[in-house]
Protein backbone atom coordinates (compact mmCIF):
# COMPACT_ATOMS: atom_id res chain seq x y z
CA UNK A 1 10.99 0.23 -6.85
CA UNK A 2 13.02 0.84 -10.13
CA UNK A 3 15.82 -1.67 -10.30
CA UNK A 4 19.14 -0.09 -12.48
CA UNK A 5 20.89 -1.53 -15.12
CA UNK A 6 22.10 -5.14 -14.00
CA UNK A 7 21.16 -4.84 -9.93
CA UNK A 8 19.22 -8.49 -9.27
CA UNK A 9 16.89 -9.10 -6.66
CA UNK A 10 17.49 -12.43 -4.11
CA UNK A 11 13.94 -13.85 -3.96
CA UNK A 12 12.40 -17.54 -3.42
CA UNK A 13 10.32 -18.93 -5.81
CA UNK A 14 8.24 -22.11 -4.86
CA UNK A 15 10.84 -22.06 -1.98
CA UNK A 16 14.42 -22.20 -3.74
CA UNK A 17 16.73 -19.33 -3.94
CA UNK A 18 16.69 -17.37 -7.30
CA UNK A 19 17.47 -13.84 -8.61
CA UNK A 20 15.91 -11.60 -11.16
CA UNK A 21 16.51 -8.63 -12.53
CA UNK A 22 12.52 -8.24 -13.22
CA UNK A 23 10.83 -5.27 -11.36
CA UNK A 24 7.36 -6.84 -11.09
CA UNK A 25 5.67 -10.05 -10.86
CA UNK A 26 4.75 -10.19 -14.52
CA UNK A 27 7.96 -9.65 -15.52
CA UNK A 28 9.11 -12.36 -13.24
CA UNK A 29 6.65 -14.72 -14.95
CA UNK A 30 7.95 -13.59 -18.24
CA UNK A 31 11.59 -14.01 -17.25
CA UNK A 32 10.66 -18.10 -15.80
CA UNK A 33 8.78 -18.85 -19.07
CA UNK A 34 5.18 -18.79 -17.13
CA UNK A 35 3.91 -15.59 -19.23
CA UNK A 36 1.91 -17.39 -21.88
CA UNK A 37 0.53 -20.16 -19.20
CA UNK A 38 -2.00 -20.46 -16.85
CA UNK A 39 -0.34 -19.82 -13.53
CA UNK A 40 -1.76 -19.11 -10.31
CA UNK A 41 0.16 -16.51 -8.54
CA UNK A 42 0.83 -15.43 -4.85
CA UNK A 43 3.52 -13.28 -3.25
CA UNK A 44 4.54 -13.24 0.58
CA UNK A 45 1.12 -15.86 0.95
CA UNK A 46 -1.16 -12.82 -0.38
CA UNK A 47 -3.04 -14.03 -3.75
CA UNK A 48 -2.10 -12.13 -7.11
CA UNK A 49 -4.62 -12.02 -9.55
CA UNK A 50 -3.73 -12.18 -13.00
CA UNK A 51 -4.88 -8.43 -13.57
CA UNK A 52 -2.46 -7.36 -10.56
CA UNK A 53 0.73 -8.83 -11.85
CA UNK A 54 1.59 -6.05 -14.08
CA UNK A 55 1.77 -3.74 -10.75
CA UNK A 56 2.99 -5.72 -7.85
CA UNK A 57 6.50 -4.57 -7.66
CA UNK A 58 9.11 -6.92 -6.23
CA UNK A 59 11.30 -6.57 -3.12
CA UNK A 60 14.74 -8.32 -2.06
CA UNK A 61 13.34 -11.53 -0.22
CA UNK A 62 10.62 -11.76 -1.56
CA UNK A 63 8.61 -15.34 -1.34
CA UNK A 64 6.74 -15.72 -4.82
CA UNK A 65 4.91 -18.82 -5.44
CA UNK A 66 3.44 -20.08 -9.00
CA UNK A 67 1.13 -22.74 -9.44
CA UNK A 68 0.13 -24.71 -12.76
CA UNK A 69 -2.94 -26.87 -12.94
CA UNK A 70 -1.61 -30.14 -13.61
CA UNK A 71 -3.73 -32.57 -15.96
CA UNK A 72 -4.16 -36.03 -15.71
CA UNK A 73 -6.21 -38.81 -13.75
């Protein structure tokens, strides 16, 4: 799906309402701030691998989560 100029997808990500103008789930990342970090990725429960991102397309209602390892002990 192409999005035009300004139309915004409503989406959840990690379960709270957002909207995004990106197109795909790399751009999403890109748009939150995740694209330089190590993220784990899933979208409607299905695993994204980091290759993938770049072509899974995004769709109104979408449920994306993103996971970060978290350091510590």
């Amino acid at each position: 799906m192409q999005l035009q100029v300004g139309q915004r997808l409503k989406i959840l990500v990690n379960g709270e309402a957002a909207e995004t103008g990106a197109a795909t789930l790399a751009e999403l990342l890109a748009e939150l701030g995740y694209e330089a970090s190590q993220v784990a990725t899933a979208r409607n429960g299905d695993f994204v691998p980091k290759a993938a991102r770049g072509d899974t397309q995004l769709a109104a209602d979408d449920a994306i989560e993103i996971v970060a390892p978290r350091q510590g002990g």
